[in-house]
C-alpha atoms as a PDB file:
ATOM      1  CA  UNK A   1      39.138 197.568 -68.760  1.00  0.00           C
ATOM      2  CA  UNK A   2      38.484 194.717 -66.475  1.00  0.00           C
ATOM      3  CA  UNK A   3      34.963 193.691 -66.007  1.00  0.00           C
ATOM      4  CA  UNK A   4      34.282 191.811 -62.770  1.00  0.00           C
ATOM      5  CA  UNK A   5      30.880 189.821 -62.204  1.00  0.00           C
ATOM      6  CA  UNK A   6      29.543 189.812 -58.859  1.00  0.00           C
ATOM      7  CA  UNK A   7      28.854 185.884 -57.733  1.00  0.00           C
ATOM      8  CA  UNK A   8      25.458 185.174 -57.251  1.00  0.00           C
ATOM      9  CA  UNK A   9      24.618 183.726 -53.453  1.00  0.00           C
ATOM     10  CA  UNK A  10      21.341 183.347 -54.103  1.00  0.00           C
ATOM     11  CA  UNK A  11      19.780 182.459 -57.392  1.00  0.00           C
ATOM     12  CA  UNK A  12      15.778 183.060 -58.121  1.00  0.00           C
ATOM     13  CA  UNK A  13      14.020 179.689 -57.042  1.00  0.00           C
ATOM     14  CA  UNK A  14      16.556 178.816 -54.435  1.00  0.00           C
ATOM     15  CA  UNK A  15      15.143 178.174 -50.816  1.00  0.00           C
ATOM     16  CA  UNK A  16      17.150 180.736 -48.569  1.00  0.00           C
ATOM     17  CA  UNK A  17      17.474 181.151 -44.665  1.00  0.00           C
ATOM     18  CA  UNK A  18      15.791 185.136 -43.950  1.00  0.00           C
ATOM     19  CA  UNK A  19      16.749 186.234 -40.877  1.00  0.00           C
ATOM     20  CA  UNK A  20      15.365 189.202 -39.074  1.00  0.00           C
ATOM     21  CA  UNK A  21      17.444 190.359 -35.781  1.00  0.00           C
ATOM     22  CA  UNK A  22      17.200 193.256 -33.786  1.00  0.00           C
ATOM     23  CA  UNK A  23      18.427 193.723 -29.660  1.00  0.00           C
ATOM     24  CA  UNK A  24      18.675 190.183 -28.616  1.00  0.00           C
ATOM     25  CA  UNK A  25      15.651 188.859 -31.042  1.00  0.00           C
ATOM     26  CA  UNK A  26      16.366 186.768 -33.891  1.00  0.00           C
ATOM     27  CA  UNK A  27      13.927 185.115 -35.779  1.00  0.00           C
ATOM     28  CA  UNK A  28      15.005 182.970 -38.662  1.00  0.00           C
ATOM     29  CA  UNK A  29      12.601 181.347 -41.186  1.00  0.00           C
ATOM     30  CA  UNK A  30      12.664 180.055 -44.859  1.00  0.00           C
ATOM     31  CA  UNK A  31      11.695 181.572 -47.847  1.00  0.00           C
ATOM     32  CA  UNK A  32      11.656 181.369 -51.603  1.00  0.00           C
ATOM     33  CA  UNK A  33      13.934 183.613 -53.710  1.00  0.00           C
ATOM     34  CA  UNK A  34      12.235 185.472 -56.641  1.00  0.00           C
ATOM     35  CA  UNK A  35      15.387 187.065 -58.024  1.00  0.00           C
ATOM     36  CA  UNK A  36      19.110 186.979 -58.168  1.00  0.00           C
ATOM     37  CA  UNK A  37      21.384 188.363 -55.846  1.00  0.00           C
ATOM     38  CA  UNK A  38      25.229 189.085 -54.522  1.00  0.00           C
ATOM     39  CA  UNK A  39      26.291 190.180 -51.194  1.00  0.00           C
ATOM     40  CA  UNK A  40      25.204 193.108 -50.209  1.00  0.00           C
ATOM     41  CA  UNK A  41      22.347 192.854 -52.941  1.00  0.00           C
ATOM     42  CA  UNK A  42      18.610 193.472 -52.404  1.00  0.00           C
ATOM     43  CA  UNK A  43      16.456 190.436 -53.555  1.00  0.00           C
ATOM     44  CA  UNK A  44      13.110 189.315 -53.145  1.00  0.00           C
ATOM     45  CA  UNK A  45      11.852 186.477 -51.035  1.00  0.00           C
ATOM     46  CA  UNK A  46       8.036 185.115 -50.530  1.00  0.00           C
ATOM     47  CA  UNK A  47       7.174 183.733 -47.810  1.00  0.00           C
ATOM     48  CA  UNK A  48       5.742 180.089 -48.955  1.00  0.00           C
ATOM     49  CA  UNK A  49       3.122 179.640 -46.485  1.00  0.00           C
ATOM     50  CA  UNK A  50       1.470 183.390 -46.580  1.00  0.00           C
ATOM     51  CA  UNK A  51       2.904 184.289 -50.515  1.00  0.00           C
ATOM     52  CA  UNK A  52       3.987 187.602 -48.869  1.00  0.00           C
ATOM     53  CA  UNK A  53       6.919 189.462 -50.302  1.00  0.00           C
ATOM     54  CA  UNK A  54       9.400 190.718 -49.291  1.00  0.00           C
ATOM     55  CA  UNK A  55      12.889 192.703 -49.768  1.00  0.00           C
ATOM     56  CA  UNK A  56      15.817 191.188 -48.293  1.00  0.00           C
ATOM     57  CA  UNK A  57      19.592 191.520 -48.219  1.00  0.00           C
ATOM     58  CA  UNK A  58      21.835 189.435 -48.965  1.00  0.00           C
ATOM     59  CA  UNK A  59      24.591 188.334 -46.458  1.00  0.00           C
ATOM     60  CA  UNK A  60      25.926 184.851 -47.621  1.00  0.00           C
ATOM     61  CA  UNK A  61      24.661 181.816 -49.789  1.00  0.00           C
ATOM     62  CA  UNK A  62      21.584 181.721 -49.434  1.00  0.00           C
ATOM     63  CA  UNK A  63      21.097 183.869 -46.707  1.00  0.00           C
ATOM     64  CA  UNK A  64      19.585 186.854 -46.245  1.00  0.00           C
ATOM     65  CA  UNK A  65      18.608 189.483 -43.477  1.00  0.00           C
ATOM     66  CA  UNK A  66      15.784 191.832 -43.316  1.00  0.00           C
ATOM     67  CA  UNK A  67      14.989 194.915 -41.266  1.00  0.00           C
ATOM     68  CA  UNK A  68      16.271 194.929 -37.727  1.00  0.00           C
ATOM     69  CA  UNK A  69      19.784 196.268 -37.061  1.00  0.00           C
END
């Protein structure tokens, strides 16, 4: 059996680009990773300014993309 590790793109304590798009919005901002994460993986990100957090996923190093379409 062949056990393959998924690469981490964003790493708990990395600063990552969250980007939120939806029709012809997008809205990009940084945030603060709180956990690990491959692609396609759900992380958590705070927001450093309001310490809101939330789940994102993510879609490259360190990027992620929350809610829209």
């Amino acid at each position: 059996m062949i056990l393959v590790e998924k690469i981490k793109m964003v790493k708990r304590g990395d600063k990552v680009n969250v980007k939120y798009e939806k029709g012809g919005l997008l809205i990009t901002m940084e945030a603060i990773a709180k956990s690990d994460g491959g692609i396609d993986d759900t992380v958590a990100v705070m927001n450093e300014q309001s310490k809101r957090v939330v789940s994102c996923i993510v879609t490259g190093e360190r990027e992620v993309s929350v809610g829209g379409e």
